[in-house]
N, C-alpha and C. Protein backbone atom coordinates (compact mmCIF):
# COMPACT_ATOMS: atom_id res chain seq x y z
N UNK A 1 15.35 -2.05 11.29
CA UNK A 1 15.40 -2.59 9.95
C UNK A 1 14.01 -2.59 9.31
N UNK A 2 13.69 -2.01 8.30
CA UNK A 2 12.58 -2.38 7.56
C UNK A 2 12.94 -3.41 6.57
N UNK A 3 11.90 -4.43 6.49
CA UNK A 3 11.68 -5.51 5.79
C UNK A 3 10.71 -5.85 4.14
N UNK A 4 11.40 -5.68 3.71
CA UNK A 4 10.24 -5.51 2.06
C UNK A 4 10.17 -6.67 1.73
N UNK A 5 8.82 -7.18 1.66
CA UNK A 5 8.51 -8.84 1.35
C UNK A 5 8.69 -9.03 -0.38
N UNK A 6 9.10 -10.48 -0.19
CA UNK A 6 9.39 -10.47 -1.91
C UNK A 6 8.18 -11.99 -2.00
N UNK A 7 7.62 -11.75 -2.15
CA UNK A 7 6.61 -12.81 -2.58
C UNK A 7 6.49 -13.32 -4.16
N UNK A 8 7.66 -12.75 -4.91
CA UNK A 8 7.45 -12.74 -6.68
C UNK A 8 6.27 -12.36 -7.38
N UNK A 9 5.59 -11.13 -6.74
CA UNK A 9 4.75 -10.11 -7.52
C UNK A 9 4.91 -8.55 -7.04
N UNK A 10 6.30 -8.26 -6.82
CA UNK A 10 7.08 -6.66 -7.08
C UNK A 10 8.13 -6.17 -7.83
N UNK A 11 7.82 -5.18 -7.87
CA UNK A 11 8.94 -4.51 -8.19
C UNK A 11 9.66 -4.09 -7.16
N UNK A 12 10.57 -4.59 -6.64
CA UNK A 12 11.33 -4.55 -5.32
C UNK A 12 12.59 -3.59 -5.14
N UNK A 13 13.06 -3.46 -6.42
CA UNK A 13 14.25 -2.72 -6.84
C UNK A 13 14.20 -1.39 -6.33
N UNK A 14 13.17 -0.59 -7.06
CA UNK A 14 12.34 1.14 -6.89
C UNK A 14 12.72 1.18 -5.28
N UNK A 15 11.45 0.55 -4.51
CA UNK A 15 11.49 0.72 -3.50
C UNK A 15 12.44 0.67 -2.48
N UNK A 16 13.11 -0.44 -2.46
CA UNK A 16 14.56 -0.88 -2.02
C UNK A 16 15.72 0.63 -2.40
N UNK A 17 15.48 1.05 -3.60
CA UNK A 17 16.84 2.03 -3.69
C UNK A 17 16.15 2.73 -2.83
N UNK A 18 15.22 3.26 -3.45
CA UNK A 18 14.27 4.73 -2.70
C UNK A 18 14.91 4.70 -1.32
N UNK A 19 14.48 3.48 -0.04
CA UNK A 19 15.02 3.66 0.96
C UNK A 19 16.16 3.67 1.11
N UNK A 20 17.55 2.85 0.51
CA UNK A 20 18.54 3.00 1.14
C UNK A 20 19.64 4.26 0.57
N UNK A 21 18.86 5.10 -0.61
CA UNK A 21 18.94 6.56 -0.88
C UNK A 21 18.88 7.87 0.11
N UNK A 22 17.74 7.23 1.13
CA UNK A 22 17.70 8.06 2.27
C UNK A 22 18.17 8.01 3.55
N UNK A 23 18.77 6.89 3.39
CA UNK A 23 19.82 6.21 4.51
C UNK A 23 19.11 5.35 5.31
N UNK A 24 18.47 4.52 4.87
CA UNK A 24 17.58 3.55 5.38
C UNK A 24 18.35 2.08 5.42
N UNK A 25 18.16 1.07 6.22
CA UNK A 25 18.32 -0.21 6.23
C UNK A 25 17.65 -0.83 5.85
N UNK A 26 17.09 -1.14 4.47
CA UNK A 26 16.08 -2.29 3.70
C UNK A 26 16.83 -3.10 3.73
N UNK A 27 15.93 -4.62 4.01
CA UNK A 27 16.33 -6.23 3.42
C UNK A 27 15.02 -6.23 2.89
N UNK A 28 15.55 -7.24 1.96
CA UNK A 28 14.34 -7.74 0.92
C UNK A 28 14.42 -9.27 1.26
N UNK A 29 13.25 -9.60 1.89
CA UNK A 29 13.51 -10.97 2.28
C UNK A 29 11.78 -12.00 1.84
N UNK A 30 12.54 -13.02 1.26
CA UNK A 30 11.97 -14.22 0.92
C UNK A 30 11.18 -15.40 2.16
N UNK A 31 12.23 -14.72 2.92
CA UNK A 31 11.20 -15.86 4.30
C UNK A 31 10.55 -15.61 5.40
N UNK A 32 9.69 -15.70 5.73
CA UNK A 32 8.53 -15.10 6.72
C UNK A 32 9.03 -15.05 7.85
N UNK A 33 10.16 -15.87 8.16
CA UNK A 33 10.55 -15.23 9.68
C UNK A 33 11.35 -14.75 10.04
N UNK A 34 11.42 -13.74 8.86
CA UNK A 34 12.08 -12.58 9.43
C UNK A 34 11.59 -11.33 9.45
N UNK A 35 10.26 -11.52 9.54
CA UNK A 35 9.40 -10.95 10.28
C UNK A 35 9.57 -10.13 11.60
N UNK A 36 10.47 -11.49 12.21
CA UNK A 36 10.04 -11.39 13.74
C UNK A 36 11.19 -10.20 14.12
N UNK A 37 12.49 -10.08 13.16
CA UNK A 37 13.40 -8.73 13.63
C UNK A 37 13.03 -7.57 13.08
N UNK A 38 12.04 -7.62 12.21
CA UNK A 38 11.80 -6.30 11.51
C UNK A 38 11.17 -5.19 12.53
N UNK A 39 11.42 -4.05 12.27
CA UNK A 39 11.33 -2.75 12.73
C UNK A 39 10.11 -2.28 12.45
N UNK A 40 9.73 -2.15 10.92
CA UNK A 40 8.86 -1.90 9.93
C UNK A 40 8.71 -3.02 8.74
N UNK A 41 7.56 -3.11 7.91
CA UNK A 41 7.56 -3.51 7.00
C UNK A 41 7.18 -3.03 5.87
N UNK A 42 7.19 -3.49 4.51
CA UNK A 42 6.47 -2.78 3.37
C UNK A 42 6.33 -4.20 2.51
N UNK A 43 4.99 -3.72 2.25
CA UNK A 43 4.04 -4.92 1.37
C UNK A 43 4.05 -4.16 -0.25
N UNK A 44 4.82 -4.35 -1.03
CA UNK A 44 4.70 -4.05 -2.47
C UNK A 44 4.02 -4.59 -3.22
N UNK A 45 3.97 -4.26 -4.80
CA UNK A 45 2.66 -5.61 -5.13
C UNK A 45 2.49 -4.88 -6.87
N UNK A 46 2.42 -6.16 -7.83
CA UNK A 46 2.35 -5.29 -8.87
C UNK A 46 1.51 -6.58 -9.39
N UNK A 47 0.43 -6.58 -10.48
CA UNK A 47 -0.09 -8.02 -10.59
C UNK A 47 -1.99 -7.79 -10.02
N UNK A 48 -2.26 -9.39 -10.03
CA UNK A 48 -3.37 -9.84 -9.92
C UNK A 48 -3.48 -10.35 -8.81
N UNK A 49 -4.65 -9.98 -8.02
CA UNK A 49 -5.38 -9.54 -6.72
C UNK A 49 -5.52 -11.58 -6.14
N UNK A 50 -5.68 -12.02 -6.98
CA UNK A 50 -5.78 -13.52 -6.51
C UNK A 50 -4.95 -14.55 -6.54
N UNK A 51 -3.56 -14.11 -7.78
CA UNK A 51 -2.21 -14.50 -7.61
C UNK A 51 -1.43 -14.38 -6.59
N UNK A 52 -1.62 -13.17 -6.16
CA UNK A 52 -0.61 -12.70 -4.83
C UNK A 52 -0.76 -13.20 -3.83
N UNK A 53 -2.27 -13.43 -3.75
CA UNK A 53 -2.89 -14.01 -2.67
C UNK A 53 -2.43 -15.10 -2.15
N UNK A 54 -2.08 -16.34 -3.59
CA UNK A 54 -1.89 -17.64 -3.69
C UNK A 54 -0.50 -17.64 -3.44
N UNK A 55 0.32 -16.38 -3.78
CA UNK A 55 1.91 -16.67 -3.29
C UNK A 55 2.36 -16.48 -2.15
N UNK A 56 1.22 -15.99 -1.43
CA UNK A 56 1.38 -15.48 -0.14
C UNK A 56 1.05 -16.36 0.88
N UNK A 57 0.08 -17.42 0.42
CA UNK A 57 0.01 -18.24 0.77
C UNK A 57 0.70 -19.20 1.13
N UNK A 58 0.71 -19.58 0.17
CA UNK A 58 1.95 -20.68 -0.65
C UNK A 58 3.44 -20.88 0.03
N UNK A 59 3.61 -19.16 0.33
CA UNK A 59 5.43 -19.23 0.65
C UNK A 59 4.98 -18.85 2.34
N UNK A 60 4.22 -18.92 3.01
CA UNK A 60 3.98 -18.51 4.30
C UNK A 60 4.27 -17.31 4.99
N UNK A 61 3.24 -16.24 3.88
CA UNK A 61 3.09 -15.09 4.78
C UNK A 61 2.37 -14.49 5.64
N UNK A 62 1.02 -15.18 4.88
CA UNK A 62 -0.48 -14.64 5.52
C UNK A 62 -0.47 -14.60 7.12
N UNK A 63 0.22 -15.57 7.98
CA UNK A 63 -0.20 -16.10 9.20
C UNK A 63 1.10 -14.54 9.65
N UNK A 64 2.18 -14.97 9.16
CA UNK A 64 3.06 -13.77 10.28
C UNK A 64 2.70 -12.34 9.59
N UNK A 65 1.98 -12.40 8.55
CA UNK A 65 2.13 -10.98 8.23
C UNK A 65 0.39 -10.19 9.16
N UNK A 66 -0.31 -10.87 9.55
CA UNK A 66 -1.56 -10.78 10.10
C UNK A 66 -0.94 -10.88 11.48
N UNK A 67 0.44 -11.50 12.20
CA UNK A 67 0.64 -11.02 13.60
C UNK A 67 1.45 -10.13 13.72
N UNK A 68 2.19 -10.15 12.71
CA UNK A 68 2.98 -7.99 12.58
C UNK A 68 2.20 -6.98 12.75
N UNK A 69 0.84 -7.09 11.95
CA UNK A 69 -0.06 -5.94 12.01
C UNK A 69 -1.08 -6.12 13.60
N UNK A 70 -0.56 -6.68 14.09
CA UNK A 70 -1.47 -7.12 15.51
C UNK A 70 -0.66 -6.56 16.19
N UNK A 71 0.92 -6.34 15.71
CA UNK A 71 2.34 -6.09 17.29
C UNK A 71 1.94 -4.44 17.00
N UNK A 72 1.92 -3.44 15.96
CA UNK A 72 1.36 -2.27 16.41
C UNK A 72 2.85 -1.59 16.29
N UNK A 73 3.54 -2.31 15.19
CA UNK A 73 4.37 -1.77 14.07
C UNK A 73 4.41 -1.31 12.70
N UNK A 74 4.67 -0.29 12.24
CA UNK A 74 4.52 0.08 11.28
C UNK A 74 4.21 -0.79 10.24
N UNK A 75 3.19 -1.01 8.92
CA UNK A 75 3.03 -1.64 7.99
C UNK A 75 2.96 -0.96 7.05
N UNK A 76 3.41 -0.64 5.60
CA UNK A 76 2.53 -0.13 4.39
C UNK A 76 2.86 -0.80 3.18
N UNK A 77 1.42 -0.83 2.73
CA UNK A 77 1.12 -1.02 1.63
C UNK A 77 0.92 -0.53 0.46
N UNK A 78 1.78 -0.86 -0.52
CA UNK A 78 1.81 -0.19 -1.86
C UNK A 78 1.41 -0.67 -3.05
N UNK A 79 0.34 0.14 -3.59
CA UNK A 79 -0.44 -0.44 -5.06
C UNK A 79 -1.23 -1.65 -4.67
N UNK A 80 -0.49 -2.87 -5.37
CA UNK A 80 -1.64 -4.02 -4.65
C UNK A 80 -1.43 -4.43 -3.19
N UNK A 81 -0.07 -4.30 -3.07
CA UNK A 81 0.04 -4.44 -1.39
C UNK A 81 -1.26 -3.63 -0.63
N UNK A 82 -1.60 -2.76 -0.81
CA UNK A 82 -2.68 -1.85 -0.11
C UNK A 82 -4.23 -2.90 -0.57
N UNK A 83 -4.39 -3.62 -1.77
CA UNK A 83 -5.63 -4.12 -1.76
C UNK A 83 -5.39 -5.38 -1.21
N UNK A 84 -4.26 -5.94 -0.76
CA UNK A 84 -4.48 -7.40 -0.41
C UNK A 84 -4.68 -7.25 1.12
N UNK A 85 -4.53 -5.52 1.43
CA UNK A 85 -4.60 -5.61 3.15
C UNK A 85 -6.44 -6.02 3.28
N UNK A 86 -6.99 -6.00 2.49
CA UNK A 86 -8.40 -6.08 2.53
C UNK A 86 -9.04 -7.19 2.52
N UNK A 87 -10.24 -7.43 2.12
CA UNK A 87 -10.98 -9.07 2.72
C UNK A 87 -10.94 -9.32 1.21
N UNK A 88 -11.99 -8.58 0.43
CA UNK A 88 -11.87 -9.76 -0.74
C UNK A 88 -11.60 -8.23 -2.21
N UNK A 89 -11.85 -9.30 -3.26
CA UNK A 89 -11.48 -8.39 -4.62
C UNK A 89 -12.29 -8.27 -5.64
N UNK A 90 -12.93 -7.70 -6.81
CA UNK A 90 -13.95 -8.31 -7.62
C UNK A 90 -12.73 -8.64 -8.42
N UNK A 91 -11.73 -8.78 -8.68
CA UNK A 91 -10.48 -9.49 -9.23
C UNK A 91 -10.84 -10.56 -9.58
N UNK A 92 -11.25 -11.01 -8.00
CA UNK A 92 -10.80 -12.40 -8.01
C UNK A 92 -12.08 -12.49 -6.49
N UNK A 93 -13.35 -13.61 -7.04
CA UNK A 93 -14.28 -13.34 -5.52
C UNK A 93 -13.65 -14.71 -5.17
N UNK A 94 -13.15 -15.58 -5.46
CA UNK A 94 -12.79 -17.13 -4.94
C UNK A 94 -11.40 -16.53 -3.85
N UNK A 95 -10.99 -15.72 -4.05
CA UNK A 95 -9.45 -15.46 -2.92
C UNK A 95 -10.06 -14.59 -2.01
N UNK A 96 -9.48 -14.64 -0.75
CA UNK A 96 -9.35 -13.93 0.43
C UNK A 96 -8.57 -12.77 0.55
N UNK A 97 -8.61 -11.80 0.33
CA UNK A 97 -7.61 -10.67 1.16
C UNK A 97 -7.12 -11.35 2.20
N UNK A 98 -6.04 -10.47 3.00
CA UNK A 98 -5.58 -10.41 4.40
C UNK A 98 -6.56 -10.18 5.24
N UNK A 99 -7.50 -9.06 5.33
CA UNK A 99 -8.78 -8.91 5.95
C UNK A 99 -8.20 -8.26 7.24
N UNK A 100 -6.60 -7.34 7.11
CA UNK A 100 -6.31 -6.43 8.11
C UNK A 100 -7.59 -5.08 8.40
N UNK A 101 -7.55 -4.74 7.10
CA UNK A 101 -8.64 -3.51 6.99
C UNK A 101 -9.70 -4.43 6.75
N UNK A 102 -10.99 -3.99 7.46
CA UNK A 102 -12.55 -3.89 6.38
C UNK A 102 -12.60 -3.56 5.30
N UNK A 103 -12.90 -3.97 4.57
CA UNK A 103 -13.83 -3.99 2.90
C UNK A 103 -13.17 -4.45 1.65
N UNK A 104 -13.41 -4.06 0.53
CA UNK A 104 -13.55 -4.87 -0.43
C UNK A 104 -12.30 -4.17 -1.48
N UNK A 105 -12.14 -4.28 -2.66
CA UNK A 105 -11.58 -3.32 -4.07
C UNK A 105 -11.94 -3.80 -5.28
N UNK A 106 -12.65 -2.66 -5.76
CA UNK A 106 -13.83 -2.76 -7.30
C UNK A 106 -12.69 -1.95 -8.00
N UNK A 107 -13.27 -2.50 -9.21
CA UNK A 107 -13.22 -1.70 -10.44
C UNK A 107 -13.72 -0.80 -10.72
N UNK A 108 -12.91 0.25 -11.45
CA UNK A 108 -13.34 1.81 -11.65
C UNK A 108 -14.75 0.97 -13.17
N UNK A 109 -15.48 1.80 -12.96
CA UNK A 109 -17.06 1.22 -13.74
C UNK A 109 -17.15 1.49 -14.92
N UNK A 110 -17.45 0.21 -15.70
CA UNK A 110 -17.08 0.97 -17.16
C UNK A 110 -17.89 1.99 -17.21
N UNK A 111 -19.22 2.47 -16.63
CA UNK A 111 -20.25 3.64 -17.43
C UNK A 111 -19.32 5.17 -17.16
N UNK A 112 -18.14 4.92 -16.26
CA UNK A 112 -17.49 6.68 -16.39
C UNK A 112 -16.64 6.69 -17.97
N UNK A 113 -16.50 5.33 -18.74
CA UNK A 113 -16.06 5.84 -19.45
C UNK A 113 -14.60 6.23 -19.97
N UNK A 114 -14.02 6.39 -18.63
CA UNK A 114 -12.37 6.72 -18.79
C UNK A 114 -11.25 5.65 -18.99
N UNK A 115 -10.13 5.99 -19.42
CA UNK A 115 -9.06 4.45 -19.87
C UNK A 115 -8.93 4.19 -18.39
N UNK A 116 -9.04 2.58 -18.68
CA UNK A 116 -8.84 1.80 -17.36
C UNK A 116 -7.05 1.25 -18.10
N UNK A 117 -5.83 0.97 -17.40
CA UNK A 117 -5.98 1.11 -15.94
C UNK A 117 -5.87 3.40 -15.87
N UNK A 118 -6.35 3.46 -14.66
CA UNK A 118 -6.13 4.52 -14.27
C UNK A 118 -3.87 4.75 -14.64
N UNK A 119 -3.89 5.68 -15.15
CA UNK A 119 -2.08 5.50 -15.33
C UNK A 119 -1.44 6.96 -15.21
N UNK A 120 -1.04 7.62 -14.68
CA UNK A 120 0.19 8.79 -14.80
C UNK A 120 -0.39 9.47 -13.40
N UNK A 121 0.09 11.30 -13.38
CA UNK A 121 -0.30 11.50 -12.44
C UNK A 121 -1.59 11.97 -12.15
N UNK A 122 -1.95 12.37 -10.87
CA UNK A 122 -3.30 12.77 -10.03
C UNK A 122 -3.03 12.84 -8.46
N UNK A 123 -4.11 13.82 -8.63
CA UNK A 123 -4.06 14.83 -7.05
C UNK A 123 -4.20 13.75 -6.04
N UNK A 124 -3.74 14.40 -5.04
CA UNK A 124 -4.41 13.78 -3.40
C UNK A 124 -5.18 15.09 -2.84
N UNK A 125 -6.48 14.41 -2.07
CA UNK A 125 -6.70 15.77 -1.67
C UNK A 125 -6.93 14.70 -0.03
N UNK A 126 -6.57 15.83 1.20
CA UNK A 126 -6.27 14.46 2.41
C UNK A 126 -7.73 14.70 3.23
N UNK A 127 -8.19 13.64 3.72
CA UNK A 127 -9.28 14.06 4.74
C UNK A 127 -8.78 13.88 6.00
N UNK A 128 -7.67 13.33 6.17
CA UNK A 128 -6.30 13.42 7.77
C UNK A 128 -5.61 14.34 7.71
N UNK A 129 -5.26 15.22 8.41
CA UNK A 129 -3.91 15.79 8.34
C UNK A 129 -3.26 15.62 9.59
N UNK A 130 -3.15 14.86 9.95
CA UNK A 130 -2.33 14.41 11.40
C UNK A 130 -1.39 13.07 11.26
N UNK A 131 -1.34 12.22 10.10
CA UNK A 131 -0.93 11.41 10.08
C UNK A 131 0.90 11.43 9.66
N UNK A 132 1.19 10.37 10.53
CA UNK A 132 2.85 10.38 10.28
C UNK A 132 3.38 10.38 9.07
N UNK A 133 2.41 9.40 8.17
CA UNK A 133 2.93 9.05 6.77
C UNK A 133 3.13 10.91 5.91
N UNK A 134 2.25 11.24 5.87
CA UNK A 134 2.21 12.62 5.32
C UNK A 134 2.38 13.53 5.77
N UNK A 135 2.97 13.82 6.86
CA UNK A 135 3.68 15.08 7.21
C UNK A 135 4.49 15.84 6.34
N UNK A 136 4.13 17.11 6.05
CA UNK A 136 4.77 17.80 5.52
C UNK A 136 4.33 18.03 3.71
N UNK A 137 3.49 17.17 3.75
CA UNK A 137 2.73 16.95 2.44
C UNK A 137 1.61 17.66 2.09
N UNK A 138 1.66 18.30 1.31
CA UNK A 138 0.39 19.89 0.96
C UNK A 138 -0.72 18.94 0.50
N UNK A 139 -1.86 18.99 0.60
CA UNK A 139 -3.12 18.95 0.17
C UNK A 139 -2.99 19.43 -1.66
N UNK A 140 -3.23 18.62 -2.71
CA UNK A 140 -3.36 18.78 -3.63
C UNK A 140 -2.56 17.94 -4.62
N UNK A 141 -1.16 17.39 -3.79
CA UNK A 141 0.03 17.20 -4.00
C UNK A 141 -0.33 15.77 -5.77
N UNK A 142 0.94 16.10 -6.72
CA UNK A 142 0.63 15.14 -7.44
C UNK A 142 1.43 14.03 -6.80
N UNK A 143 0.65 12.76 -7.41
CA UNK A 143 1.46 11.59 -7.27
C UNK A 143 1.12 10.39 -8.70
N UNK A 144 2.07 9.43 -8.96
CA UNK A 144 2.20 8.63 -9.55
C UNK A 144 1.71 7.11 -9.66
N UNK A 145 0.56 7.33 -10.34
CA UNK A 145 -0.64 5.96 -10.23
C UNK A 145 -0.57 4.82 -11.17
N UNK A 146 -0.69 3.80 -11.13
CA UNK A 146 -0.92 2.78 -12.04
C UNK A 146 -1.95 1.46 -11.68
N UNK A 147 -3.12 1.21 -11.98
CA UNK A 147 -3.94 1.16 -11.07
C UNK A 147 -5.19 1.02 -11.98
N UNK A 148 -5.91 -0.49 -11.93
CA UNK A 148 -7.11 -0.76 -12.87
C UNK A 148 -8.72 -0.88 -11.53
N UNK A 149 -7.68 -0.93 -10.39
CA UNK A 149 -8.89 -1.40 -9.18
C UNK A 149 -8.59 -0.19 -8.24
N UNK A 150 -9.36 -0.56 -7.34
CA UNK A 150 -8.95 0.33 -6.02
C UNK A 150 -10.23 -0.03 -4.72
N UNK A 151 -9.61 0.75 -3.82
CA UNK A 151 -9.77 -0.28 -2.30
C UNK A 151 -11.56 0.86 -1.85
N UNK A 152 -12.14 0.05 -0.90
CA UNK A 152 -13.87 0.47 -0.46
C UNK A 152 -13.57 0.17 0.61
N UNK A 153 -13.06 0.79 1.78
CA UNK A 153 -13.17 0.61 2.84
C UNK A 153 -14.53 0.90 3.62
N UNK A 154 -14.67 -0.33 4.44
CA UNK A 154 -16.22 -0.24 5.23
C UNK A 154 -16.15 1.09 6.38
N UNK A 155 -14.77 0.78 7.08
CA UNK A 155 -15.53 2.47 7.63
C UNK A 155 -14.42 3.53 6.84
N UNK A 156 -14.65 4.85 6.95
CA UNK A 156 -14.59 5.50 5.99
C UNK A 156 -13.89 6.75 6.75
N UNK A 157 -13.50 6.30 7.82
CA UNK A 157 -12.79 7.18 9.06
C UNK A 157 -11.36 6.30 8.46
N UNK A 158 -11.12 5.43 8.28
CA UNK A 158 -9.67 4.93 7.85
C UNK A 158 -9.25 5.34 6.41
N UNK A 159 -9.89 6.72 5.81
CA UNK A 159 -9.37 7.46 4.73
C UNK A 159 -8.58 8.35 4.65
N UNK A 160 -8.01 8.26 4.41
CA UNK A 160 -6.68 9.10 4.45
C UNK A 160 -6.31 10.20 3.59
N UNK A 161 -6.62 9.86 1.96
CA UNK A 161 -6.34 10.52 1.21
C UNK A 161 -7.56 10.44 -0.07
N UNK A 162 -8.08 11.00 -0.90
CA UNK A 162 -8.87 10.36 -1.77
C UNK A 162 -8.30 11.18 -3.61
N UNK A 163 -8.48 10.73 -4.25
CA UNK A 163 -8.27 11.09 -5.26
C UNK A 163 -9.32 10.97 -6.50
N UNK A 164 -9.62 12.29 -7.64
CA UNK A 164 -10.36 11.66 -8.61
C UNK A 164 -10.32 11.39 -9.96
N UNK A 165 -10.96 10.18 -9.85
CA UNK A 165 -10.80 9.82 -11.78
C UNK A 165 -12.25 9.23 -11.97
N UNK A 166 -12.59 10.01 -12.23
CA UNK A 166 -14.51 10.12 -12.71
C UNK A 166 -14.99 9.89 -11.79
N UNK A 167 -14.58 9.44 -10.04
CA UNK A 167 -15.36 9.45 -9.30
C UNK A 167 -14.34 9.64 -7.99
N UNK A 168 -14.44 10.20 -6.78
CA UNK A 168 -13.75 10.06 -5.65
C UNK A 168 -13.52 8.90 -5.06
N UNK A 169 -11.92 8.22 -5.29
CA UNK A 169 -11.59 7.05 -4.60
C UNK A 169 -10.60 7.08 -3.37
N UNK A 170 -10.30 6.33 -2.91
CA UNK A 170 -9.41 6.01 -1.61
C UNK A 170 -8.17 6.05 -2.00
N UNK A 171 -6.96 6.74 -2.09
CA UNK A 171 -5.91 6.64 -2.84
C UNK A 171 -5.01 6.61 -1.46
N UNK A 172 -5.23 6.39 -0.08
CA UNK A 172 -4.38 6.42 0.63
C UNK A 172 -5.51 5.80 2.09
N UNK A 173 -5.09 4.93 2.80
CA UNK A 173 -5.61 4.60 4.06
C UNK A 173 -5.04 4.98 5.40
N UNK A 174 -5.47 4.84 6.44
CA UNK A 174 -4.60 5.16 7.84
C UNK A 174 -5.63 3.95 8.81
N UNK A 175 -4.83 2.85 9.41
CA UNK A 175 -5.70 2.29 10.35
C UNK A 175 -4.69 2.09 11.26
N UNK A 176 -4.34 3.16 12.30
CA UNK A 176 -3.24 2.89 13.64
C UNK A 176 -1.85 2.45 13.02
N UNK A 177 -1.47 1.50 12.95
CA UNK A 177 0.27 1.19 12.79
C UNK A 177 -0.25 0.70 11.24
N UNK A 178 -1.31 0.94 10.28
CA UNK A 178 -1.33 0.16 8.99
C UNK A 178 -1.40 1.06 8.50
N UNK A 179 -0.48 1.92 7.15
CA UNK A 179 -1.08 2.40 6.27
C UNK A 179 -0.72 2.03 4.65
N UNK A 180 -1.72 2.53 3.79
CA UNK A 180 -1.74 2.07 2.11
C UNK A 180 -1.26 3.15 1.50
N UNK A 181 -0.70 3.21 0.07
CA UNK A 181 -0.95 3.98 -0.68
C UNK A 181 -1.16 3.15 -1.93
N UNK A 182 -2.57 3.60 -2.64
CA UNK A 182 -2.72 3.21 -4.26
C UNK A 182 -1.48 3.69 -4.97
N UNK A 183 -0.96 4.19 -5.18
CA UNK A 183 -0.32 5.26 -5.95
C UNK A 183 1.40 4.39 -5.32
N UNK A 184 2.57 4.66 -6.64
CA UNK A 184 3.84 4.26 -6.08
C UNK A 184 4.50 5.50 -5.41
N UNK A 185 4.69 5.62 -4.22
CA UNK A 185 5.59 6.52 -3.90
C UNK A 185 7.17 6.85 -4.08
N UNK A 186 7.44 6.07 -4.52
CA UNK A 186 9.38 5.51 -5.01
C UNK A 186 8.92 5.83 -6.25
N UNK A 187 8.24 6.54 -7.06
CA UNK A 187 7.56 6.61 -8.46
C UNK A 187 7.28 8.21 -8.33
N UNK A 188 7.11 8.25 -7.24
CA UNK A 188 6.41 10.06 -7.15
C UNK A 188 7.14 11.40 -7.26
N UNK A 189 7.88 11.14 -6.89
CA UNK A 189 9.32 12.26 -6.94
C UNK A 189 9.43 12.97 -5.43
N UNK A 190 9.71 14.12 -5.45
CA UNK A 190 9.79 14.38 -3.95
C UNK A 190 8.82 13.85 -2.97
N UNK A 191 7.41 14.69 -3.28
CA UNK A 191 6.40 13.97 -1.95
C UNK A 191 6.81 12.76 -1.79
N UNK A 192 6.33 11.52 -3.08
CA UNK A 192 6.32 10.23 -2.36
C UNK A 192 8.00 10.01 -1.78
N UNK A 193 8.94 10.85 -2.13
CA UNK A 193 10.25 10.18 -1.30
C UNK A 193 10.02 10.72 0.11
N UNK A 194 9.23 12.00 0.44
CA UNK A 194 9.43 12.20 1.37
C UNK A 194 8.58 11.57 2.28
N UNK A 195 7.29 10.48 1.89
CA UNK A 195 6.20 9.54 2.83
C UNK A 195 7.27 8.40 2.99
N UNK A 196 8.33 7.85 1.79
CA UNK A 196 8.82 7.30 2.58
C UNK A 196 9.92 7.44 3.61
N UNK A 197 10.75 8.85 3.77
CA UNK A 197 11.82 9.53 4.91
C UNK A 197 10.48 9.21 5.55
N UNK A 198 9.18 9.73 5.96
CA UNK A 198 8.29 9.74 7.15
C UNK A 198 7.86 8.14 7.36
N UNK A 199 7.99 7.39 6.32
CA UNK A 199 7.29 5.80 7.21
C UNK A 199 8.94 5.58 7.90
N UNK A 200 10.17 5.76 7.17
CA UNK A 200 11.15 5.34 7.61
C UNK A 200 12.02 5.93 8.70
N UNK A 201 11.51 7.31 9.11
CA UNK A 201 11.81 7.84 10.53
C UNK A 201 10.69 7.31 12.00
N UNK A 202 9.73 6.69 11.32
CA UNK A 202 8.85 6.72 12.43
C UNK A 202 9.47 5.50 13.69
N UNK A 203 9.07 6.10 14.88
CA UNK A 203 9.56 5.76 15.86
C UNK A 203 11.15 5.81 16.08
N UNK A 204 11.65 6.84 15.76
CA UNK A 204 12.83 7.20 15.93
C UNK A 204 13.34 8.00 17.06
């Protein structure tokens, strides 16, 4: 069973069809312990970097969702789900990330100049090609962004994918059973349906 957390900052719907389109078993669940039957999970996230934080708090996720990513089961994170896997935000410096991954998520700088939020499509270009999530996924591939921040990982071996908009960013992570995508994949059209057939076959 994969488990899609509803913390009341997703769009839960997208994702939810996306998988059970491909013959997947999604629950969308409200309470943290059900955690403990999930297979896989997916962290969605649409919103502000220090709100989510506080709902996540609040409704008791932080503690089981930090021992899921310890059991060395699949996790991913999508859009802000991918920045809350991190320690902190210039969002918001008073909130905590999860602090699964090392480092931080800035703002694209005003001196490039370009419309913030970052919005439609843009390339991936991968610096992995071994990873489960993207199998089968060409180097170049478009995908579907919406997106005013984005993630600085401290080491730089947990990059996965990078993408550019006036400067080369992290548009995809890989850390063992954790991975992110900036970008919506239930938004992307084939590729992203097919990262999620690959998060949702894994260990099959």
């Amino acid at each position: 069973m994969i488990l899609i957390i509803d913390y009341g900052m997703s769009n839960l719907r997208s994702v939810s069809k996306a998988l059970q389109n491909l013959g997947g078993e999604a629950v969308v669940s409200e309470n943290p312990s059900d955690l403990k039957g999930a297979a896989k999970v997916i962290l969605p996230g649409v919103g502000a970097f220090g709100d989510a934080m506080k709902e996540l708090d609040a409704r008791g996720w932080v503690r089981p969702l930090l021992d899921f990513a310890a059991s060395g089961k699949p996790l991913l994170g999508i859009c802000l789900g991918l920045q809350l896997l991190f320690e902190s935000s210039e969002e918001n410096r008073t909130a905590k990330g999860l602090g699964i991954v090392k480092g931080d998520v800035v703002r694209f700088p005003a001196f490039l100049n370009l419309k913030v939020p970052h919005m439609g499509w843009n390339q991936l270009k991968f610096k992995q090609h071994d990873c489960p999530l993207t199998a089968g996924i060409r180097d170049g591939q478009y995908v579907y962004f919406v997106h005013s921040y984005f993630v600085r990982p401290a080491d730089e071996g947990c990059v996965l994918a990078v993408t550019d908009y006036g400067l080369p960013f992290a548009s995809m992570i890989w850390q063992g059973n954790v991975f992110g995508c900036q970008f919506h994949p239930e938004k992307s059209q084939e590729a992203g349906l097919s990262m999620i057939e690959n998060f949702l076959r894994m260990g099959v």
